[in-house]
N, C-alpha and C. Protein backbone atom coordinates (compact mmCIF):
# COMPACT_ATOMS: atom_id res chain seq x y z
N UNK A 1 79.93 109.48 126.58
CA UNK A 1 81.17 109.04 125.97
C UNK A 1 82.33 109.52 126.84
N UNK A 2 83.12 108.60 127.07
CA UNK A 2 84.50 108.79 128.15
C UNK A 2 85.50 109.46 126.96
N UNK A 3 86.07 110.59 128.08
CA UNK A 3 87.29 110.96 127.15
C UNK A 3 88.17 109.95 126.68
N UNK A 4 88.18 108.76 126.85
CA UNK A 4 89.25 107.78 126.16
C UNK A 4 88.63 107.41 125.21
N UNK A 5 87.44 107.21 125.25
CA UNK A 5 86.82 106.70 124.00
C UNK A 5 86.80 107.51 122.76
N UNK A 6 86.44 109.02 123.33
CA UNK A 6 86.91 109.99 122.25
C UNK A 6 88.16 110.52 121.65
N UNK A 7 89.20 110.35 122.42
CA UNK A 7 90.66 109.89 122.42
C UNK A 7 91.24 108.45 121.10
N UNK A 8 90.44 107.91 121.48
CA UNK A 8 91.07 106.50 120.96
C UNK A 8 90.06 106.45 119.68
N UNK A 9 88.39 107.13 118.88
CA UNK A 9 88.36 107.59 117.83
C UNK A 9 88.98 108.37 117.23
N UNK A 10 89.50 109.80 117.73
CA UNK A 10 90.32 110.34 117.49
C UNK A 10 92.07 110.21 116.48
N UNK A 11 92.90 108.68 117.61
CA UNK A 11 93.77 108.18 116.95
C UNK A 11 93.16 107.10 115.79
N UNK A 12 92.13 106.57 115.71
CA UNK A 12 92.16 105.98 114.72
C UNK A 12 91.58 106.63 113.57
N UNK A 13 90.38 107.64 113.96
CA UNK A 13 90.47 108.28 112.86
C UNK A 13 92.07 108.86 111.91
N UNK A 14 92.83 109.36 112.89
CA UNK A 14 94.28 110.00 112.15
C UNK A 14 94.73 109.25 111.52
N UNK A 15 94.78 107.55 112.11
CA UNK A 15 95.38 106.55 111.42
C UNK A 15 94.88 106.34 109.83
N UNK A 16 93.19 106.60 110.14
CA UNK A 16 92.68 106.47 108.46
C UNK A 16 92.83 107.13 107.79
N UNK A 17 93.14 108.43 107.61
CA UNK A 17 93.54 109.68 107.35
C UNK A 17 95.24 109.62 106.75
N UNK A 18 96.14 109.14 107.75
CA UNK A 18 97.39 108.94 107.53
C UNK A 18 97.36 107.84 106.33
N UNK A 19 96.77 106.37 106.38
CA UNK A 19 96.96 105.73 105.66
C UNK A 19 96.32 106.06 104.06
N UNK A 20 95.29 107.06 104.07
CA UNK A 20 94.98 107.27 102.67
C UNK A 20 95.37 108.39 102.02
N UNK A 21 96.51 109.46 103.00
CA UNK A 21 97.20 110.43 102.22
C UNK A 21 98.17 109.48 101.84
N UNK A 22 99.08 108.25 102.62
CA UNK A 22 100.09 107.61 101.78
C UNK A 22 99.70 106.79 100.84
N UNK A 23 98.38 106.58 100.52
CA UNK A 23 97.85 105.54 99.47
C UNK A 23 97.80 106.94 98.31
N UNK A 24 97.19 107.72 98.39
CA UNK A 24 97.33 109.21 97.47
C UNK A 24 99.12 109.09 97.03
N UNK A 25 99.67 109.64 97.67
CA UNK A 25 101.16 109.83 97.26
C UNK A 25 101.80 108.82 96.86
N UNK A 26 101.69 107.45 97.25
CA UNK A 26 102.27 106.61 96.34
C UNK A 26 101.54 106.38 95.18
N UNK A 27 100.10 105.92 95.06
CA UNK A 27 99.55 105.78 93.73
C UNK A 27 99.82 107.09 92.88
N UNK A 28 99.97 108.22 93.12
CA UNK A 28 100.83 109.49 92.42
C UNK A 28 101.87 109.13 92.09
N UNK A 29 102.80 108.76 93.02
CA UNK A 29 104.33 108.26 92.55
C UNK A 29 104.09 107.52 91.13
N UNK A 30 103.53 106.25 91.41
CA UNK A 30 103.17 105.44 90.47
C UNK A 30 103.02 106.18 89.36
N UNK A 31 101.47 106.71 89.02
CA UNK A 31 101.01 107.54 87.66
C UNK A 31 102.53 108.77 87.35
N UNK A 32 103.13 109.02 88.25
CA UNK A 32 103.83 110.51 87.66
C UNK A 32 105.38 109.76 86.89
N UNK A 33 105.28 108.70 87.41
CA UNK A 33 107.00 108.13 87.25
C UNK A 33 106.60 107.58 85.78
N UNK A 34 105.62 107.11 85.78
CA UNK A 34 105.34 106.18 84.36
C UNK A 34 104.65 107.29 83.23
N UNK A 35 104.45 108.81 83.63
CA UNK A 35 104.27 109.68 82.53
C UNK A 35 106.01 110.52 82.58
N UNK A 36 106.15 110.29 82.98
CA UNK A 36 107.97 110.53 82.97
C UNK A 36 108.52 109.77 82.33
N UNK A 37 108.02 108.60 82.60
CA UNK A 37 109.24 107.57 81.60
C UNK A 37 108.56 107.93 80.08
N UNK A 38 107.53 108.22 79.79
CA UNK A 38 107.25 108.16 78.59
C UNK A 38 107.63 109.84 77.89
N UNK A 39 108.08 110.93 79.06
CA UNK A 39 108.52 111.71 78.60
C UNK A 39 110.42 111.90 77.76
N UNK A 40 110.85 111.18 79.05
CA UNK A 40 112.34 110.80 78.90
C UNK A 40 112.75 109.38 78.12
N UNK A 41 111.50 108.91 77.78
CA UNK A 41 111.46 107.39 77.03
C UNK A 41 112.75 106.64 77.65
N UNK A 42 112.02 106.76 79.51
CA UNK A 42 113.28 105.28 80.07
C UNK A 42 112.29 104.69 80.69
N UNK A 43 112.46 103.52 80.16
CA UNK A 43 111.64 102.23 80.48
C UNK A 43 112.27 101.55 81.75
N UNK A 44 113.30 101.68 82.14
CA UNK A 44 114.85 100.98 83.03
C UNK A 44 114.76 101.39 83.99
N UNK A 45 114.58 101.19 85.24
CA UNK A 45 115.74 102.14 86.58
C UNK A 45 116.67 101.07 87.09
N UNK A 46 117.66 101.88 86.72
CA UNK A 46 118.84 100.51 87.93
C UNK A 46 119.67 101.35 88.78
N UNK A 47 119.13 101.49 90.27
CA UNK A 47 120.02 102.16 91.17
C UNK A 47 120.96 101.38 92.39
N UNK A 48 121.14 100.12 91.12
CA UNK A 48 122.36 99.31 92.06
C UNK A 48 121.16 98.37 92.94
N UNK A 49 121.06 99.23 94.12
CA UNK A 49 120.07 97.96 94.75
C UNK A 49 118.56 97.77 94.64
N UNK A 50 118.46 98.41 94.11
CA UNK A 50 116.76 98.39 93.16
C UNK A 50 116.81 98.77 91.78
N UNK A 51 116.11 97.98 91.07
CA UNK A 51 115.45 97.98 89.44
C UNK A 51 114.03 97.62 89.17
N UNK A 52 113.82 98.48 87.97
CA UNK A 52 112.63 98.19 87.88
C UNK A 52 112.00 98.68 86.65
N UNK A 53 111.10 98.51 86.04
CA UNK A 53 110.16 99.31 84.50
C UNK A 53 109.96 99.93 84.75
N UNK A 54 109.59 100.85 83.78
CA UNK A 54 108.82 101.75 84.05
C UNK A 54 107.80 101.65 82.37
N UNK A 55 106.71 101.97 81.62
CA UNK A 55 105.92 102.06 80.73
C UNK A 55 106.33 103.29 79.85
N UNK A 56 107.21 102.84 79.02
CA UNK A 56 107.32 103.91 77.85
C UNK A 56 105.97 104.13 77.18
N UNK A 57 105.99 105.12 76.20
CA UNK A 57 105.02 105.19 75.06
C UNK A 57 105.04 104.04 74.50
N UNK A 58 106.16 103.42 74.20
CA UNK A 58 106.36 101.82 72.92
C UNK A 58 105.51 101.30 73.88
N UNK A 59 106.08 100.35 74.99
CA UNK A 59 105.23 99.94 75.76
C UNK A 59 104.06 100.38 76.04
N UNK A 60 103.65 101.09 76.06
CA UNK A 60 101.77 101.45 76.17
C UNK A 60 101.38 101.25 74.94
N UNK A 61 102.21 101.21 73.70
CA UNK A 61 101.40 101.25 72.44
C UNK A 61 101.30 99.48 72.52
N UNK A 62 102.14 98.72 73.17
CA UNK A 62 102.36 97.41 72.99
C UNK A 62 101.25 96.64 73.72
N UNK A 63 100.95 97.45 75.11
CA UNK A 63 100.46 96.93 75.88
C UNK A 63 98.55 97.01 74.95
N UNK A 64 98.55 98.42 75.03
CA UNK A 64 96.90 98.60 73.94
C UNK A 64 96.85 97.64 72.85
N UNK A 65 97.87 97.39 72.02
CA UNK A 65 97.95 96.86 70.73
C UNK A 65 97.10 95.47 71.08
N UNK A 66 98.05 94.36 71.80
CA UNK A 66 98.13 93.52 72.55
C UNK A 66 96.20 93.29 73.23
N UNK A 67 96.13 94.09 74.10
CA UNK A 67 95.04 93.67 74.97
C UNK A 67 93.61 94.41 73.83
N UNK A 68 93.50 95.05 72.61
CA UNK A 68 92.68 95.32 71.61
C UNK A 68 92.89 93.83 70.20
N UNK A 69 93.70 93.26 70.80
CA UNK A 69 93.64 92.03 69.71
C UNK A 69 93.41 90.64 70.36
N UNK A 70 93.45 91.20 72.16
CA UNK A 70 92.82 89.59 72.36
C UNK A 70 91.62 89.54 73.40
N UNK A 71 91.00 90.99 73.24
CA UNK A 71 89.85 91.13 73.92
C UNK A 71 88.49 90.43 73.25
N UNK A 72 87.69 90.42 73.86
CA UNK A 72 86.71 89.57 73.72
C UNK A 72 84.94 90.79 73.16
N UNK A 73 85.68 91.65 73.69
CA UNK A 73 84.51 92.97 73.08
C UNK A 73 84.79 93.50 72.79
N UNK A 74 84.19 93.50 71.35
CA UNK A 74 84.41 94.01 69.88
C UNK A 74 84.57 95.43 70.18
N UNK A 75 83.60 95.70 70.01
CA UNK A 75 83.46 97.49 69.78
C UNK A 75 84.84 98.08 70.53
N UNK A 76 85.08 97.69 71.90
CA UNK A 76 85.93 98.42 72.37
C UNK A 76 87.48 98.28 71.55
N UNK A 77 87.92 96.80 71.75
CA UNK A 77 89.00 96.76 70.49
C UNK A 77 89.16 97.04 69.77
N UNK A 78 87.85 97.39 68.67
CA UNK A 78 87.90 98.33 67.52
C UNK A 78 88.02 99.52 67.40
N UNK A 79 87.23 100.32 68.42
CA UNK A 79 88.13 101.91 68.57
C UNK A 79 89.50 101.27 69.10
N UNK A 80 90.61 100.80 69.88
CA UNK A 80 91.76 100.94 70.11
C UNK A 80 92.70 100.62 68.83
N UNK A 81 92.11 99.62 68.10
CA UNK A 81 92.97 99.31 66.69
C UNK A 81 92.72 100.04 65.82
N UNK A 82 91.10 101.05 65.56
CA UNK A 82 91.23 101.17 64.30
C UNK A 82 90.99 103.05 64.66
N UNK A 83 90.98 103.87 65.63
CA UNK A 83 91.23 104.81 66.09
C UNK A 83 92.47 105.19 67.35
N UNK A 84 92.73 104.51 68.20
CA UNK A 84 93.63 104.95 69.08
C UNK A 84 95.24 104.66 68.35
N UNK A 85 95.20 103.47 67.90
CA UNK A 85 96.62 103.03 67.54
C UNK A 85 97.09 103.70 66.59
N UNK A 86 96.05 104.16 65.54
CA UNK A 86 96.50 104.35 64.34
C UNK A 86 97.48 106.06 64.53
N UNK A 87 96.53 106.39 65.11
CA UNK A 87 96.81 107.70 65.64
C UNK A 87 97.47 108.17 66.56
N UNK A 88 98.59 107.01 67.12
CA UNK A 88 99.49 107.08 68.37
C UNK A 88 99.94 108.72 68.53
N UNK A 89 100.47 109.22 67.52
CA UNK A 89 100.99 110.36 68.21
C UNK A 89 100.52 111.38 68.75
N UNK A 90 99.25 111.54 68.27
CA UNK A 90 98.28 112.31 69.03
C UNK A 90 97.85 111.49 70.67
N UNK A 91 97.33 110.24 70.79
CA UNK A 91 97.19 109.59 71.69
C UNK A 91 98.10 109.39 72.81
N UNK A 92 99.44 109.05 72.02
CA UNK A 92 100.92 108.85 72.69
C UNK A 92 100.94 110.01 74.17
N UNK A 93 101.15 111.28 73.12
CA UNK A 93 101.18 112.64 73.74
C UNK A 93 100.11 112.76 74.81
N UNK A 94 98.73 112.56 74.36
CA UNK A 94 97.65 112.72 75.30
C UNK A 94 98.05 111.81 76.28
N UNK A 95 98.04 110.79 76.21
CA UNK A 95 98.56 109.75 77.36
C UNK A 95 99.66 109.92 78.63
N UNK A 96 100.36 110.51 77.42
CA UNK A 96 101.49 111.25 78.74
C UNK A 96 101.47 112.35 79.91
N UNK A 97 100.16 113.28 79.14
CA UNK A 97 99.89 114.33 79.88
C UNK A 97 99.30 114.16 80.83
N UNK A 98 97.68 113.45 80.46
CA UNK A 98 97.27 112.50 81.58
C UNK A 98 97.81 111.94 82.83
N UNK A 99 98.60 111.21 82.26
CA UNK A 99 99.36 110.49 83.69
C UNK A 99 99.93 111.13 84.57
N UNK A 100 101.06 112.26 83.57
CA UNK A 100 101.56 113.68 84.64
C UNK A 100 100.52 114.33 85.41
N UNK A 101 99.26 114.85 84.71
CA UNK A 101 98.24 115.27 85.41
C UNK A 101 97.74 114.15 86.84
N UNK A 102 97.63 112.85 86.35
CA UNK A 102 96.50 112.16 87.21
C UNK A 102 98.01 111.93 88.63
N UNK A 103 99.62 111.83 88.15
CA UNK A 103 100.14 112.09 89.43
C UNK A 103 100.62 113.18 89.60
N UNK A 104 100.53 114.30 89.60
CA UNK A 104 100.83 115.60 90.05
C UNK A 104 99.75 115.82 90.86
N UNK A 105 98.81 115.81 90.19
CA UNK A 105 97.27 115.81 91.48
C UNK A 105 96.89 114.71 92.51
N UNK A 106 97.47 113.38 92.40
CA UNK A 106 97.36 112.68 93.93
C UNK A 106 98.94 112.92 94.29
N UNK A 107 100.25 113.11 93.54
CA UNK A 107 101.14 113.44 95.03
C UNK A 107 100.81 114.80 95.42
N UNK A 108 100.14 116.08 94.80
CA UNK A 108 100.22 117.38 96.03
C UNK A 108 99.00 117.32 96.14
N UNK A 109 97.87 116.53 96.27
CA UNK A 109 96.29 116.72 96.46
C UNK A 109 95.68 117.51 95.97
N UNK A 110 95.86 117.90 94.55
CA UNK A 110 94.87 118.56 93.87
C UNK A 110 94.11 118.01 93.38
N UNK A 111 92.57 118.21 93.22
CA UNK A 111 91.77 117.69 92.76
C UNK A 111 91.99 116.23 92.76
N UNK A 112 92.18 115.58 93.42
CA UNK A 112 92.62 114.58 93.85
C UNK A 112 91.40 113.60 93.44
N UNK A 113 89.91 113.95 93.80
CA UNK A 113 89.14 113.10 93.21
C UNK A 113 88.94 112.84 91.57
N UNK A 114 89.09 114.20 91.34
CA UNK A 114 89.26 114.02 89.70
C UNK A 114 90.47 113.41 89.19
N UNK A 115 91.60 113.58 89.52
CA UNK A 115 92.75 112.98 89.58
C UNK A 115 92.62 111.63 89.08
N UNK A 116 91.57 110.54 90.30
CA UNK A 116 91.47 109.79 90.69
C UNK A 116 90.58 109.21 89.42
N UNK A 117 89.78 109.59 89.31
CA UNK A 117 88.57 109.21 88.15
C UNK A 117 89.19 109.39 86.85
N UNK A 118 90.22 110.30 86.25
CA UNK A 118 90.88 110.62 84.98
C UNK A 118 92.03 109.63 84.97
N UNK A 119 92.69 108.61 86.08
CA UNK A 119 93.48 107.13 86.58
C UNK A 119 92.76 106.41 85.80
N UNK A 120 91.26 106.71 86.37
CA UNK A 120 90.23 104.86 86.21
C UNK A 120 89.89 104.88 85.19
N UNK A 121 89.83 106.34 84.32
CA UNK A 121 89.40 106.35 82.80
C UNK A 121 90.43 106.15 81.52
N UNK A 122 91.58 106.13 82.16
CA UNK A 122 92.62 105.41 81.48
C UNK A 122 92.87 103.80 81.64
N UNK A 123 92.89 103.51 82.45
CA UNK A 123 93.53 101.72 83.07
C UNK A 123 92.07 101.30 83.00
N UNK A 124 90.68 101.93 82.71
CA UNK A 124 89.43 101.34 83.24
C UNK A 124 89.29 100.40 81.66
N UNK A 125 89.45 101.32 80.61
CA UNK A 125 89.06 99.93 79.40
C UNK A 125 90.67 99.03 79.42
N UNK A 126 91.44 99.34 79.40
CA UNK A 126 92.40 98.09 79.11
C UNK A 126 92.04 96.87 80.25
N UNK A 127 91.84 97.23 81.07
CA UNK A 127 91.31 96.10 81.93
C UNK A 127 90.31 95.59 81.67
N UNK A 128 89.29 96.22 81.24
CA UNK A 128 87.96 95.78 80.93
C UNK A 128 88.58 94.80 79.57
N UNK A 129 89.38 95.06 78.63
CA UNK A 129 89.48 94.20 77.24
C UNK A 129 90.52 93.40 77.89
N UNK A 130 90.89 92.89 78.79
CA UNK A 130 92.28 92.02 79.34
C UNK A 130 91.44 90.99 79.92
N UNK A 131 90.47 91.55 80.90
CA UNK A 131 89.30 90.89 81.85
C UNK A 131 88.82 89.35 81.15
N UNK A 132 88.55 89.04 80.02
CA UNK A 132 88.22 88.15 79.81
C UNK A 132 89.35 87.17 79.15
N UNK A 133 89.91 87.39 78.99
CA UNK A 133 91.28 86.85 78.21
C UNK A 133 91.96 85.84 78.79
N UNK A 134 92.05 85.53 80.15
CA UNK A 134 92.69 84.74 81.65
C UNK A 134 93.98 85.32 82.31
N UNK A 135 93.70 86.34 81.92
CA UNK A 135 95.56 87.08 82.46
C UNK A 135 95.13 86.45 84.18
N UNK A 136 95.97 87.30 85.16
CA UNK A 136 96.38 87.25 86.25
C UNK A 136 94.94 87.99 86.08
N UNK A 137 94.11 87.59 86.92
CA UNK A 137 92.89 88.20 87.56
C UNK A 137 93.38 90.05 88.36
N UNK A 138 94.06 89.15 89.05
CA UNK A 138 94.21 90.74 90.66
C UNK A 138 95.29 91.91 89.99
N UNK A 139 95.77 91.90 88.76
CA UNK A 139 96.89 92.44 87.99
C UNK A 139 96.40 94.11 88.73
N UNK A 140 95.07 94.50 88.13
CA UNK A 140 95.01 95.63 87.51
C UNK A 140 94.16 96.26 88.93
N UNK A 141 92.95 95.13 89.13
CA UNK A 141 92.49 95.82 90.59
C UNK A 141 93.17 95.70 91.39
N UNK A 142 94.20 95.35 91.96
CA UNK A 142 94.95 95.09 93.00
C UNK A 142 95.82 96.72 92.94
N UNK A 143 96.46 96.64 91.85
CA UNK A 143 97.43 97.39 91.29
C UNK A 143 97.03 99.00 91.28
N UNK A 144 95.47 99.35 90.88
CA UNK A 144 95.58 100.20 89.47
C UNK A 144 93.72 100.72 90.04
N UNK A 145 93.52 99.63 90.10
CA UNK A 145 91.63 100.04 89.86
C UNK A 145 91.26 100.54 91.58
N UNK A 146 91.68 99.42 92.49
CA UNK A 146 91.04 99.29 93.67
C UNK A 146 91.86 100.97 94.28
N UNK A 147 92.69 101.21 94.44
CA UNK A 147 93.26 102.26 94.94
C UNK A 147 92.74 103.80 93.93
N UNK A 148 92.50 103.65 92.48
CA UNK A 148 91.76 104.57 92.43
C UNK A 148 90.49 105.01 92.59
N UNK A 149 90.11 104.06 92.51
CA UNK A 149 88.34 103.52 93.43
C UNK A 149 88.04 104.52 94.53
N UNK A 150 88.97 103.79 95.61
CA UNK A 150 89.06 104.62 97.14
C UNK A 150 89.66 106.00 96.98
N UNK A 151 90.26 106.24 95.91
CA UNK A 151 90.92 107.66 95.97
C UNK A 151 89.50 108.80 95.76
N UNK A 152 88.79 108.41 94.52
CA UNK A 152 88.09 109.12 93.97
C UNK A 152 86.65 108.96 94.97
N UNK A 153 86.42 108.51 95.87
CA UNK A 153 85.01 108.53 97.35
C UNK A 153 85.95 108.98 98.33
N UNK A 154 86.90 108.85 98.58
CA UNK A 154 87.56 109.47 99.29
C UNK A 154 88.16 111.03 99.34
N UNK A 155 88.39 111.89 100.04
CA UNK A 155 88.74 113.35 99.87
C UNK A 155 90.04 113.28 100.35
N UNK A 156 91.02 112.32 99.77
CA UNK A 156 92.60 112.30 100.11
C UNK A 156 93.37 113.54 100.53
N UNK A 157 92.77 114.24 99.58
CA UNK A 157 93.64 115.11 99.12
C UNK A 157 93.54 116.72 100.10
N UNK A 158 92.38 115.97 100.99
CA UNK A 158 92.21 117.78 102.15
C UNK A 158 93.11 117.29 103.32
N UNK A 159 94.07 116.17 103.37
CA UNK A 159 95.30 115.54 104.42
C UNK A 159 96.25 115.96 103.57
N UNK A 160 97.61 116.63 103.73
CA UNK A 160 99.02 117.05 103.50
C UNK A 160 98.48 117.47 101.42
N UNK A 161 97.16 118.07 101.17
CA UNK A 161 96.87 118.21 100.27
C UNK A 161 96.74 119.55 99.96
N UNK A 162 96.86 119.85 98.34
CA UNK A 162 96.43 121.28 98.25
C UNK A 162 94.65 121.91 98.20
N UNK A 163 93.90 120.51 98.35
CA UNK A 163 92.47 120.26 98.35
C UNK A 163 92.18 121.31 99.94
N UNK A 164 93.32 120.92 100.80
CA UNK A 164 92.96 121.51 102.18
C UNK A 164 92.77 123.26 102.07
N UNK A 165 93.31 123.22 100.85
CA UNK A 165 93.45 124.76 101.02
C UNK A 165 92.36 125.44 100.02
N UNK A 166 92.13 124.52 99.38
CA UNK A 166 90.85 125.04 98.20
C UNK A 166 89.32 124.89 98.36
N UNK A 167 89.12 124.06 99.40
CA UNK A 167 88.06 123.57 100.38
C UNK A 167 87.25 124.50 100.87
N UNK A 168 87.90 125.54 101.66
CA UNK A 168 87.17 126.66 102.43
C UNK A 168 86.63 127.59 101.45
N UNK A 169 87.97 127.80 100.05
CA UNK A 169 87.43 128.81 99.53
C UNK A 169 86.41 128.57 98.96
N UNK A 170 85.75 127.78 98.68
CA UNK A 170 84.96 126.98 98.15
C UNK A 170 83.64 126.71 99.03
N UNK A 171 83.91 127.62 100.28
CA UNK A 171 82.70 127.00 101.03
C UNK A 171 82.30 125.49 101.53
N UNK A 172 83.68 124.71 101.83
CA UNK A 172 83.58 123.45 102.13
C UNK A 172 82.65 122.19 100.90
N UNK A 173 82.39 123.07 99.70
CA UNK A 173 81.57 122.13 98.70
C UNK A 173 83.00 121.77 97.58
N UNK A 174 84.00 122.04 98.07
CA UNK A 174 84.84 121.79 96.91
C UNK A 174 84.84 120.19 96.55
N UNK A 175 84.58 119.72 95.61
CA UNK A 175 84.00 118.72 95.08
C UNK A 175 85.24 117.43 94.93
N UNK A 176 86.31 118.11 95.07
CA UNK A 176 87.73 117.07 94.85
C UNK A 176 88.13 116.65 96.13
């Protein structure tokens, strides 16, 4: 193997590396801004030259309500209507923490794989009860599923992560 060749794996390895710590920190952005809005209950941003939603609690209760009344499998709609909804404020709260958790841990790379998997175990049934309904197909994997997918086989979080630092102590088996 020519030093250029090992050179030029080298930069592309960094490149893959670079591109999936910024796929980590923005899909963080994402999860941390939308457990914020449901802390500060602002659904709004208007900073003049950008606007945009953000998912209050109302809105998440709207959005569950909604995709548990026009899903197509039972059982799951029925825990969301006749256990999750009823019981919003316990749920509400849990929901919020979650999200703070699932982006606090992909923007500083903690546990970043778990992070990643505690994402897919939230957004994983509303999609699953939306899935058959005809929404926009690419809504949720495009958005939501496919990036936590790659987060959670991926070790994002040992690039500009705090994973890098919990790794060794760990004897390189640290599992996130």
């Amino acid at each position: 193997m020519t030093e250029s060749t090992t050179a030029d794996r080298r930069t592309g390895t960094q490149v893959f590396v670079r591109a999936f710590t910024a796929l980590r920190i923005f899909t963080g952005l994402v999860w941390l801004s939308n457990g914020l809005a449901k802390v500060f209950d602002v659904g709004k941003i208007d900073l003049g030259f950008f606007s945009g939603s953000l998912i209050t609690k109302g809105a998440a209760h709207a959005i569950l309500s909604r995709a548990s009344e026009k899903t197509g499998i039972a059982p799951l709609g029925a825990f969301y209507r006749d256990v999750v909804l009823p019981n919003w404020s316990f749920f509400g709260v849990f929901l919020t923490i979650a999200e703070l958790a699932v982006g606090i841990g992909l923007v500083f790379g903690i546990a970043t794989r778990l992070a990643a998997v505690g994402g897919l175990l939230l957004i994983g049934p509303i999609w699953i009860m939306l899935w058959p309904t005809g929404g926009y197909l690419w809504e949720y994997p495009a958005e939501d599923l496919f990036p936590l997918v790659l987060l959670a086989i991926v070790p994002a979080g040992r690039t500009g992560g705090l994973d890098r630092r919990l790794a060794p102590r760990f004897n390189h088996r640290w599992p996130f």
